[in-house]
N, C-alpha and C. Protein backbone atom coordinates (compact mmCIF):
# COMPACT_ATOMS: atom_id res chain seq x y z
N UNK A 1 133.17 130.58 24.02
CA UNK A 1 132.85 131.79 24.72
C UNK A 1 131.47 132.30 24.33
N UNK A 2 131.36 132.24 23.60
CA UNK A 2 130.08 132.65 22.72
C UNK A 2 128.68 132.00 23.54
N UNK A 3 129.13 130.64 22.98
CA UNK A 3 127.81 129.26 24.45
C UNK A 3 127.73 129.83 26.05
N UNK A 4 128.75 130.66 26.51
CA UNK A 4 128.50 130.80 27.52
C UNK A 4 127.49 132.36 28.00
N UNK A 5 128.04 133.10 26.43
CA UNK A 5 127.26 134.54 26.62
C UNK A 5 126.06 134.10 26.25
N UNK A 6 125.92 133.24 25.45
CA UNK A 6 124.02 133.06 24.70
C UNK A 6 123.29 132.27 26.43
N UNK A 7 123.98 131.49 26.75
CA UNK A 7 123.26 130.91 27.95
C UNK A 7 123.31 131.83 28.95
N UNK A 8 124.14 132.30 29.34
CA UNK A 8 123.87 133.59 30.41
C UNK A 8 122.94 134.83 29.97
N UNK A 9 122.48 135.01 28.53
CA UNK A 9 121.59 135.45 28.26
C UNK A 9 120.13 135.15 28.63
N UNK A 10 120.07 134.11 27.95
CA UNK A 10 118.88 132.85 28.25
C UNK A 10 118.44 132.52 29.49
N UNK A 11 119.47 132.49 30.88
CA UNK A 11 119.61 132.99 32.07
C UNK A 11 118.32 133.90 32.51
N UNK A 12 118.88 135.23 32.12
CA UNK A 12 118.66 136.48 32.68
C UNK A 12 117.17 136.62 31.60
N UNK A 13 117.17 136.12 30.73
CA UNK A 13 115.24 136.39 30.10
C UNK A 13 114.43 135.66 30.87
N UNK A 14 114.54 134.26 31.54
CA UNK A 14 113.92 133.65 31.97
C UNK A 14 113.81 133.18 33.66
N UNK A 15 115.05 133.77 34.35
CA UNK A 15 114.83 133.62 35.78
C UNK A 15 113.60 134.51 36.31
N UNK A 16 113.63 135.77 35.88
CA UNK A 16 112.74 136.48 36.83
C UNK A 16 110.84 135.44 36.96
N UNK A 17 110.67 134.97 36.01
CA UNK A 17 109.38 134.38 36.01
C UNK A 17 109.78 133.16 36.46
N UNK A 18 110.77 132.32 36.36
CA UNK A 18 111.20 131.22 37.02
C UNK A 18 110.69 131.39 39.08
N UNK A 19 111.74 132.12 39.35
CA UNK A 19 111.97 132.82 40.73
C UNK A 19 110.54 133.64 41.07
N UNK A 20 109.75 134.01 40.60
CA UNK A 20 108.56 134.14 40.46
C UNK A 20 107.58 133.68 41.18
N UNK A 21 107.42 132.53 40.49
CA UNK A 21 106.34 131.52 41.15
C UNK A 21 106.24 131.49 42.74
N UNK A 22 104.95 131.00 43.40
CA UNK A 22 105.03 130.62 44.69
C UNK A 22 104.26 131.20 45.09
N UNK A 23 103.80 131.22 46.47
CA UNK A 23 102.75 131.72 47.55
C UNK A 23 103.07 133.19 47.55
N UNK A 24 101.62 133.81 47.47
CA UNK A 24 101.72 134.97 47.84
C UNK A 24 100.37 135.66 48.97
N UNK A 25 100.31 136.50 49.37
CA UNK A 25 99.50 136.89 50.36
C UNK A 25 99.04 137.79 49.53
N UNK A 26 97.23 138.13 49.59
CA UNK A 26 96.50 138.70 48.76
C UNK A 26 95.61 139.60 49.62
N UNK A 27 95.66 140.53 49.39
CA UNK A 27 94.77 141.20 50.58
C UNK A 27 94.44 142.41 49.87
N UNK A 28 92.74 142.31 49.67
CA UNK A 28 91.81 143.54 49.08
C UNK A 28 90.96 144.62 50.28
N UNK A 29 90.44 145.70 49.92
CA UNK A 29 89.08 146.37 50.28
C UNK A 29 88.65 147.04 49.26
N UNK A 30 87.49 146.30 49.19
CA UNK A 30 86.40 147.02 48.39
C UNK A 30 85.45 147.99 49.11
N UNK A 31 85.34 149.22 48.56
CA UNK A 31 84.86 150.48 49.00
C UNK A 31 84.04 150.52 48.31
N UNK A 32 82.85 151.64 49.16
CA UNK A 32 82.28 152.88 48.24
C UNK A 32 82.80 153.96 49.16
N UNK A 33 83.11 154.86 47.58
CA UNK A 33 83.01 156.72 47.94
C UNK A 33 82.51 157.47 47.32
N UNK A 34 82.32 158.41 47.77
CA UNK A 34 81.09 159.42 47.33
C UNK A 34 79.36 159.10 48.15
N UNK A 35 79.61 158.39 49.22
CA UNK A 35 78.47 157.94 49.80
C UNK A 35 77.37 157.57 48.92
N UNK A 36 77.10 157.66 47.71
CA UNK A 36 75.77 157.06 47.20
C UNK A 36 76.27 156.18 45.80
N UNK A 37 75.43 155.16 45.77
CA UNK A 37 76.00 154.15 44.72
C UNK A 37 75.54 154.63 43.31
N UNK A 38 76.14 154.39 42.15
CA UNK A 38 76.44 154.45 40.93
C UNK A 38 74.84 153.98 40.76
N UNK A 39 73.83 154.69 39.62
CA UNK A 39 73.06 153.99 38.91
C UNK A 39 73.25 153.41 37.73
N UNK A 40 73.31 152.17 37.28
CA UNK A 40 73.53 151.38 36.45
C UNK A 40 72.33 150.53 35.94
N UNK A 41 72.07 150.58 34.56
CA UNK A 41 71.07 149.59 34.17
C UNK A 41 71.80 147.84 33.89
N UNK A 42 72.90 147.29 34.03
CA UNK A 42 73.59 146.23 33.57
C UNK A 42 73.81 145.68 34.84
N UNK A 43 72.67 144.75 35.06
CA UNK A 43 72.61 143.91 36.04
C UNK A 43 74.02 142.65 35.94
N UNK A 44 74.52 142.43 37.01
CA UNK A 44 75.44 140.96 37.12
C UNK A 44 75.30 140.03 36.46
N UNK A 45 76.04 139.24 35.86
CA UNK A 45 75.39 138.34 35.03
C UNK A 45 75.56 137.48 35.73
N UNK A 46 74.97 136.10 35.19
CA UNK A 46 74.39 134.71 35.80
C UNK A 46 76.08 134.24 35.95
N UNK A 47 76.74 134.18 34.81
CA UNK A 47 78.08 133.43 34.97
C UNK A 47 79.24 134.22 35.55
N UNK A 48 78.75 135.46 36.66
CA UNK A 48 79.51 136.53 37.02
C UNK A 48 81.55 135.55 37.64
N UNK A 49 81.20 134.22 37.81
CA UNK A 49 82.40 133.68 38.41
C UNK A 49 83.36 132.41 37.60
N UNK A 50 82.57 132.90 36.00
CA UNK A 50 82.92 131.78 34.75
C UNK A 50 84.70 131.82 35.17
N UNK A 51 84.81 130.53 35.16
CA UNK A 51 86.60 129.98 34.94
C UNK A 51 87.49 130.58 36.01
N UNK A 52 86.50 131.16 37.34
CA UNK A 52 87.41 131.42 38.55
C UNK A 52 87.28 130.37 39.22
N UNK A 53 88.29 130.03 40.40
CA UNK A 53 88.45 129.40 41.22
C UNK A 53 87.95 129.87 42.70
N UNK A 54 86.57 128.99 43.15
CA UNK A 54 86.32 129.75 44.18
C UNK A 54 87.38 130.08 45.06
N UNK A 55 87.02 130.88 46.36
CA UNK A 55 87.92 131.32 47.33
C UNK A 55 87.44 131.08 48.60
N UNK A 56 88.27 129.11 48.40
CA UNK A 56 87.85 129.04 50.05
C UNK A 56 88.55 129.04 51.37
N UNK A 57 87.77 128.35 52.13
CA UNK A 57 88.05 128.50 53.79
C UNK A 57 89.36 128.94 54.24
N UNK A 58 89.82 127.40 53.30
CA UNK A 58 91.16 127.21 53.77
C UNK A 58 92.42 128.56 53.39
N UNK A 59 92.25 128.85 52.56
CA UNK A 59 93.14 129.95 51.84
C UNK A 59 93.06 131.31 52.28
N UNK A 60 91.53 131.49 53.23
CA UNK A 60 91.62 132.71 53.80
C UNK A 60 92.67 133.05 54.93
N UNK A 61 92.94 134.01 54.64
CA UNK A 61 93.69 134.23 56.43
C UNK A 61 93.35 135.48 56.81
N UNK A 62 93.80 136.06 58.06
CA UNK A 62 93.69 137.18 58.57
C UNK A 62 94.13 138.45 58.02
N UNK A 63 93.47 139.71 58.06
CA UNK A 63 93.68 140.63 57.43
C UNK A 63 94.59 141.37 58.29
N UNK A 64 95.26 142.43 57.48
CA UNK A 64 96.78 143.06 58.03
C UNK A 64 96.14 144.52 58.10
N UNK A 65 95.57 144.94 56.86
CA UNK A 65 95.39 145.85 56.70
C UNK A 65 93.69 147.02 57.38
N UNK A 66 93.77 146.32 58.69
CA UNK A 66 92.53 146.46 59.73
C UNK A 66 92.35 148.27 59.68
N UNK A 67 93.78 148.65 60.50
CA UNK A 67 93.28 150.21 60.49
C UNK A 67 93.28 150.90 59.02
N UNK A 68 94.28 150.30 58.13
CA UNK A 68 93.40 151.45 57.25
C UNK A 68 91.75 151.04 56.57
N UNK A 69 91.25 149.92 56.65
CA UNK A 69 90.16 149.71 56.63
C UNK A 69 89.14 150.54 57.37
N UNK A 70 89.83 150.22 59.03
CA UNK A 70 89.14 151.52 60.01
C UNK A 70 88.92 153.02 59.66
N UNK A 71 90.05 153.35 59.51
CA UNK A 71 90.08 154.94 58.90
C UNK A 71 89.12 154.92 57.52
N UNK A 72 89.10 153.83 56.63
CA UNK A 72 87.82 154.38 55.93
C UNK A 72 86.83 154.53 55.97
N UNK A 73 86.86 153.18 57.21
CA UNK A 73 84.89 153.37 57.50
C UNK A 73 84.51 154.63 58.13
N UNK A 74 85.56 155.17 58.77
CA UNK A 74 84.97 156.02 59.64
C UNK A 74 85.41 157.89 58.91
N UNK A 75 85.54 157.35 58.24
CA UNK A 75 86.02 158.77 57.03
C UNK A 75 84.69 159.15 56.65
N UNK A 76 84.67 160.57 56.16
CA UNK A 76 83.46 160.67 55.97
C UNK A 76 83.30 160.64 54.35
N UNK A 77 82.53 160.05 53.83
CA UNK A 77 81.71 159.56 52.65
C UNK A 77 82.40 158.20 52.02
N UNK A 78 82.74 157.39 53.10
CA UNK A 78 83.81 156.28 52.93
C UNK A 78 82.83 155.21 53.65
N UNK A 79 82.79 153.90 52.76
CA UNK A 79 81.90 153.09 53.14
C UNK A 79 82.41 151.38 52.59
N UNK A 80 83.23 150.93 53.99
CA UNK A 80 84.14 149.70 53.00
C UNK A 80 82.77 148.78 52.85
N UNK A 81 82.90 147.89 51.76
CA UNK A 81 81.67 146.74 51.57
C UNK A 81 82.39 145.50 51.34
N UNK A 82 84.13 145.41 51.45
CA UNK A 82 84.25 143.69 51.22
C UNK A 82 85.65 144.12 51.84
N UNK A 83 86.21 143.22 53.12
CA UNK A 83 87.64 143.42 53.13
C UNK A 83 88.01 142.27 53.46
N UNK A 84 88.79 141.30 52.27
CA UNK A 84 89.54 139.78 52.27
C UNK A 84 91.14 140.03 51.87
N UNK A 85 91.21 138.45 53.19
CA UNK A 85 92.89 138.72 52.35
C UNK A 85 92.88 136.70 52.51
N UNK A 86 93.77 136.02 51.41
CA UNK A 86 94.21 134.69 51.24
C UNK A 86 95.48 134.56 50.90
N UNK A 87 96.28 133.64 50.78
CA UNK A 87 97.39 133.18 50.40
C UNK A 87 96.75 132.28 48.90
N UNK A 88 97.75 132.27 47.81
CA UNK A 88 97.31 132.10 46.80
C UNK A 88 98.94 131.65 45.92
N UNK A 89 98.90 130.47 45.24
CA UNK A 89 99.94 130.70 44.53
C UNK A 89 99.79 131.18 43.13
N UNK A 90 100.99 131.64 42.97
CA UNK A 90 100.40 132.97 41.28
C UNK A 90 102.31 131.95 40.48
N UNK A 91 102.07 132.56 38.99
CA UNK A 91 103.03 132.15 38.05
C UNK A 91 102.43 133.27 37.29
N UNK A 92 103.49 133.03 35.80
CA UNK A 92 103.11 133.84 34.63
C UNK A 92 101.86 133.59 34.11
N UNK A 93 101.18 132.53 34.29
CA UNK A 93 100.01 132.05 33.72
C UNK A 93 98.82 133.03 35.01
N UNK A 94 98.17 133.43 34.47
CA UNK A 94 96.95 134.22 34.92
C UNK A 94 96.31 133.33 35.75
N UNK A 95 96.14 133.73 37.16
CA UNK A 95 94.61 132.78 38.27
C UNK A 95 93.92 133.77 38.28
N UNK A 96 92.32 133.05 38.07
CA UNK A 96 91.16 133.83 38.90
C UNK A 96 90.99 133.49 39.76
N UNK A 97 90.46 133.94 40.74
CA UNK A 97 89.73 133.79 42.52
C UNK A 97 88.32 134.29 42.14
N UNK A 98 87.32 133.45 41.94
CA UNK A 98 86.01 134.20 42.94
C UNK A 98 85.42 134.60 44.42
N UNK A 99 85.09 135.57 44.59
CA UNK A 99 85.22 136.21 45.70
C UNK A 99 83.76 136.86 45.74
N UNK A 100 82.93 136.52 47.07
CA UNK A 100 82.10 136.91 47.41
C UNK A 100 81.70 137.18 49.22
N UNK A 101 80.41 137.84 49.00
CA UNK A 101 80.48 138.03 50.86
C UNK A 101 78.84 138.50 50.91
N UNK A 102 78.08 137.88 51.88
CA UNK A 102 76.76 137.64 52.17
C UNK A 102 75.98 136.64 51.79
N UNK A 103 75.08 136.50 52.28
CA UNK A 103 73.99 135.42 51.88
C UNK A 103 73.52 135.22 50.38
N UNK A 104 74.11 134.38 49.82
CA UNK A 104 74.03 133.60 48.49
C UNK A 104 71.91 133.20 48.00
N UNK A 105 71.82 134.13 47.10
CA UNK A 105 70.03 133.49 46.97
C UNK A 105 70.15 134.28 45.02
N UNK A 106 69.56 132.93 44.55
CA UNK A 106 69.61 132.51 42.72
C UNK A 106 70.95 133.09 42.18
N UNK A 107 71.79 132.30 43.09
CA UNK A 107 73.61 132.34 41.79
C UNK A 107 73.90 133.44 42.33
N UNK A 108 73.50 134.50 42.77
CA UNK A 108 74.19 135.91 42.97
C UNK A 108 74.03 136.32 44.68
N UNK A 109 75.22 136.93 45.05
CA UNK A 109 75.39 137.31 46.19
C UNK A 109 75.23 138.93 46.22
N UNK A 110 75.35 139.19 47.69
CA UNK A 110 75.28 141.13 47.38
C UNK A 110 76.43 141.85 47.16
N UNK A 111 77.57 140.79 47.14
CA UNK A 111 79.26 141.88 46.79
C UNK A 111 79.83 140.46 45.96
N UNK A 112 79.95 140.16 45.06
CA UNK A 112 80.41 139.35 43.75
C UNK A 112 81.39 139.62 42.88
N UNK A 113 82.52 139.12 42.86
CA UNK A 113 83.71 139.72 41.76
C UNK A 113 84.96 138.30 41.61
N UNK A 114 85.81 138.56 40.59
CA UNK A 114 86.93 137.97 40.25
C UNK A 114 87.57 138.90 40.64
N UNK A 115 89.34 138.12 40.72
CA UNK A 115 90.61 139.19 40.72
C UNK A 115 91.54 137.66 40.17
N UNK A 116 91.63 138.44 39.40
CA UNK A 116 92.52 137.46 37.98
C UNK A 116 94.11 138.26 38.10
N UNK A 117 95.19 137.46 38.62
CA UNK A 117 96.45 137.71 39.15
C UNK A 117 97.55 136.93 38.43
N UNK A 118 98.54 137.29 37.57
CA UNK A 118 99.45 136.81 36.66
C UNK A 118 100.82 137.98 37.65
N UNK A 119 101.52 137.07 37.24
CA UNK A 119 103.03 137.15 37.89
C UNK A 119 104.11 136.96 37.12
N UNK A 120 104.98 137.98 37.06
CA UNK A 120 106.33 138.26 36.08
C UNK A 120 107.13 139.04 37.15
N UNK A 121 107.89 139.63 36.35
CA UNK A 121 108.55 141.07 36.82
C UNK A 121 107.62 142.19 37.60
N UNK A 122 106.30 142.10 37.10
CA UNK A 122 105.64 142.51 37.97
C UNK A 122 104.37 141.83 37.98
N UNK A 123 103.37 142.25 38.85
CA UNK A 123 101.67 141.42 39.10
C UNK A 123 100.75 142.29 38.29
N UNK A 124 100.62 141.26 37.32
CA UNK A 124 99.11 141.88 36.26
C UNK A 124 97.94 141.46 37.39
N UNK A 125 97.13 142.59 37.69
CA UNK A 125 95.57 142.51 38.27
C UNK A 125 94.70 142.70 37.47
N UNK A 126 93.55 142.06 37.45
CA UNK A 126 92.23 142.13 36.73
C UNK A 126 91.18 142.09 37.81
N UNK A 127 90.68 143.17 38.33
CA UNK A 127 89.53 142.96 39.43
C UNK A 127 88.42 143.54 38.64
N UNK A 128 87.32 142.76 38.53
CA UNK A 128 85.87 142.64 38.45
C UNK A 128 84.90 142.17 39.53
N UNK A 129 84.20 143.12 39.62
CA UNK A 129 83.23 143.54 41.19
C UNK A 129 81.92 143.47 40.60
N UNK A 130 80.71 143.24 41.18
CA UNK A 130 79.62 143.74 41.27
C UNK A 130 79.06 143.78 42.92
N UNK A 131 78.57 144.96 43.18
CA UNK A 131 77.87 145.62 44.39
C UNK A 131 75.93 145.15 44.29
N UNK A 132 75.14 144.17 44.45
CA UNK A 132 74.03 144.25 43.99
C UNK A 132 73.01 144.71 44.64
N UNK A 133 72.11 145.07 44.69
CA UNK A 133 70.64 145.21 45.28
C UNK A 133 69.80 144.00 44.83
N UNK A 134 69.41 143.36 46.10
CA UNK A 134 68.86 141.81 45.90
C UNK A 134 67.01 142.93 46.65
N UNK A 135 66.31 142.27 45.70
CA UNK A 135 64.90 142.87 46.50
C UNK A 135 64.85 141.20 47.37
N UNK A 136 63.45 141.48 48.22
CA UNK A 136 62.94 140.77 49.21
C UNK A 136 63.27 139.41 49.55
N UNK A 137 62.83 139.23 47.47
CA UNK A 137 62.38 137.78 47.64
C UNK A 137 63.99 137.13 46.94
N UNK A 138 65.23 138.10 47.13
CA UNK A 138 66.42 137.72 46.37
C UNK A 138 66.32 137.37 45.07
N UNK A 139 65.73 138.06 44.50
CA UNK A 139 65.68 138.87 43.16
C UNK A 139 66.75 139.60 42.65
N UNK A 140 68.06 139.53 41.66
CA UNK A 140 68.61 141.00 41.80
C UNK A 140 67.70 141.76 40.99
N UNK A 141 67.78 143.13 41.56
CA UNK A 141 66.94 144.40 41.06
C UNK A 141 68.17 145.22 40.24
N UNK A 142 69.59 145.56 40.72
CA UNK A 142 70.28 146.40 39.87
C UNK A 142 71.89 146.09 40.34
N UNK A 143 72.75 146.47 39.77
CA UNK A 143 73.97 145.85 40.16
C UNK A 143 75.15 147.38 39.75
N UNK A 144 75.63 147.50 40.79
CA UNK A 144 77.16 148.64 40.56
C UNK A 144 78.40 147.89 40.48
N UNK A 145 79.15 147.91 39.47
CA UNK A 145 80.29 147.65 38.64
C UNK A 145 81.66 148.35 38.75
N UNK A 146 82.12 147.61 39.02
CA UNK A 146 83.96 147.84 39.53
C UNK A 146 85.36 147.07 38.61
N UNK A 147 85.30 147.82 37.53
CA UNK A 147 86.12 146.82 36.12
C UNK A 147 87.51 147.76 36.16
N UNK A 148 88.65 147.13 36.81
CA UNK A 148 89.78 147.67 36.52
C UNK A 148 91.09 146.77 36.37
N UNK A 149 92.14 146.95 35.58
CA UNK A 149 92.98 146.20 35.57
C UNK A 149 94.58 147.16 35.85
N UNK A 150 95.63 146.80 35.90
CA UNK A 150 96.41 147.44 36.22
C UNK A 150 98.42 146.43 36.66
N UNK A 151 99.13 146.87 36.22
CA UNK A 151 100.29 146.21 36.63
C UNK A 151 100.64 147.37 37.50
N UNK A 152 101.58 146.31 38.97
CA UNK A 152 102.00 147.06 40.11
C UNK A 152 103.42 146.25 40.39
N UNK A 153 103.93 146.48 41.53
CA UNK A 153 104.90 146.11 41.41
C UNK A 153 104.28 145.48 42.68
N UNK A 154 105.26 144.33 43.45
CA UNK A 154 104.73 142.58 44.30
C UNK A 154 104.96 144.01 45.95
N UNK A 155 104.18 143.71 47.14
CA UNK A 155 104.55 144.11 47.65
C UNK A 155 103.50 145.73 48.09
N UNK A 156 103.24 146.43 47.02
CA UNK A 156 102.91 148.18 47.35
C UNK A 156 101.21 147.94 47.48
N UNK A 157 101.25 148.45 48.36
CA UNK A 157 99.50 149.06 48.18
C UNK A 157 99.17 149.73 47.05
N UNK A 158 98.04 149.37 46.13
CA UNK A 158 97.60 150.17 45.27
C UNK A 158 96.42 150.30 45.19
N UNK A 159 96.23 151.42 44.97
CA UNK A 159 94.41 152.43 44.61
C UNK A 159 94.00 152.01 43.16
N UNK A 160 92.85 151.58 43.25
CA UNK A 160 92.15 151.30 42.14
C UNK A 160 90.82 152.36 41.92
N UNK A 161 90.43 152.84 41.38
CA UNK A 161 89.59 154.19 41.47
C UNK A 161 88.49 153.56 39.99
N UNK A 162 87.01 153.62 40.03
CA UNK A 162 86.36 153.50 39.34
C UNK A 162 84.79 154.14 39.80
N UNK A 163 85.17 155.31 39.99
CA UNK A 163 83.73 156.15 40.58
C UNK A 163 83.59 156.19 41.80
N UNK A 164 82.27 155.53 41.40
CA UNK A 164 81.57 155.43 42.91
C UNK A 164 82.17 154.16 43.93
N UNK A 165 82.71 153.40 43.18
CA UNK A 165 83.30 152.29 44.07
C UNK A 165 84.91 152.23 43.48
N UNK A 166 85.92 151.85 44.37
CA UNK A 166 87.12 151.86 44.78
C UNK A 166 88.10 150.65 45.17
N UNK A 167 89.17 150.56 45.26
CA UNK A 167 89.91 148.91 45.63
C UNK A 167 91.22 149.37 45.84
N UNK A 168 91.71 148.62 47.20
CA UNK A 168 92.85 149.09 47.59
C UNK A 168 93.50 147.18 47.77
N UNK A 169 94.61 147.07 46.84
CA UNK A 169 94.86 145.90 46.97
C UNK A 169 96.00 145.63 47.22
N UNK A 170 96.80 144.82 47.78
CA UNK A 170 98.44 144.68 47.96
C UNK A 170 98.66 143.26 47.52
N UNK A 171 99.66 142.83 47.09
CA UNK A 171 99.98 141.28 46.66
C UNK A 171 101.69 141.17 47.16
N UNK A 172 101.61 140.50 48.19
CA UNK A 172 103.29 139.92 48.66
C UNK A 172 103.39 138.53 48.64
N UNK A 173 104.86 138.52 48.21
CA UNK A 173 105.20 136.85 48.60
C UNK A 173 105.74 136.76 49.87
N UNK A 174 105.13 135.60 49.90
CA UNK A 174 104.60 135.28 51.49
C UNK A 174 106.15 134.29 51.61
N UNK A 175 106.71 134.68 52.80
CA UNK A 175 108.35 134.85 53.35
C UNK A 175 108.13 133.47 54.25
N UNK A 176 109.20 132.78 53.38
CA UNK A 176 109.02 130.98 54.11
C UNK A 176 109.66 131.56 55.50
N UNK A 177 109.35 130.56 56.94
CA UNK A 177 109.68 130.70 58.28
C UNK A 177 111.12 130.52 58.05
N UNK A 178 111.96 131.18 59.05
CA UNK A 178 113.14 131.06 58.90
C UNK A 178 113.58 130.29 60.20
């Protein structure tokens, strides 16, 4: 009796991350609010996408979350600057995604970040952003910074708040066809 309570223990510590695993649907917007960007002297660094996994073609899909995107752009002092969503498979072990959007000139783009996603009982997020100012000759000149981490539960929209720039992210598992 005993073998059967220790294993039905052993059970119940380890299914939830078991049952866990698998495809999930990832869908961000990166904002500014307060209409004017953060001055910062700590430019992006060169290895801004060290040990992520880019984020390509294939993995993108269509975004869900269109009107409330809409309602921000058109809010007043609301200014979205990146809105992606992919399918991605996540476990207990931590993935990065690099994630970017505009014309690529010396390693750095003008919206640049990771979102480093671990999966349990609930979804550990790690989103790291940079917003840059590229001069003429694609130079960066200065870079605004978006460093937040946070556990949510699979499923909810959540607000990420870091000043002048903002992140509204949702993470679901993506529901095999029936």
């Amino acid at each position: 009796m005993g073998l059967i309570r220790s294993f039905t223990l052993l059970l119940v510590l380890f299914a939830p991350a078991a049952f866990a695993d698998g495809a999930y649907q990832v869908e961000l917007i990166l904002f500014r609010q307060n209409g004017e960007p953060a001055a910062t002297n700590q430019p992006a660094p060169e290895d801004w996408a060290a040990g992520a996994q880019q984020l390509g073609a294939d993995s993108q899909t269509p975004t869900a979350l269109d009107g409330l995107a809409n309602k921000l752009e058109s809010g007043d002092g609301y200014k979205v600057l990146l809105h992606k969503a992919w399918q991605q498979d996540l476990s207990a072990t931590p993935s990065k995604v690099a994630i970017s959007d505009g014309q690529e000139q010396f390693g750095h783009f003008p919206i640049e970040g990771t979102v480093s996603l671990g999966l349990a009982r609930f979804t550990d997020i790690d989103a790291n952003f940079w917003v840059n100012q590229l001069d003429s000759h694609g130079v960066l000149v200065t870079s605004e910074r978006m460093r937040q981490a946070t556990r949510v539960r699979n499923g909810e929209l959540t607000y990420m708040d870091n000043g002048s720039l903002a992140m509204l992210i949702k993470v679901s598992p993506v529901q095999p066809p029936r």
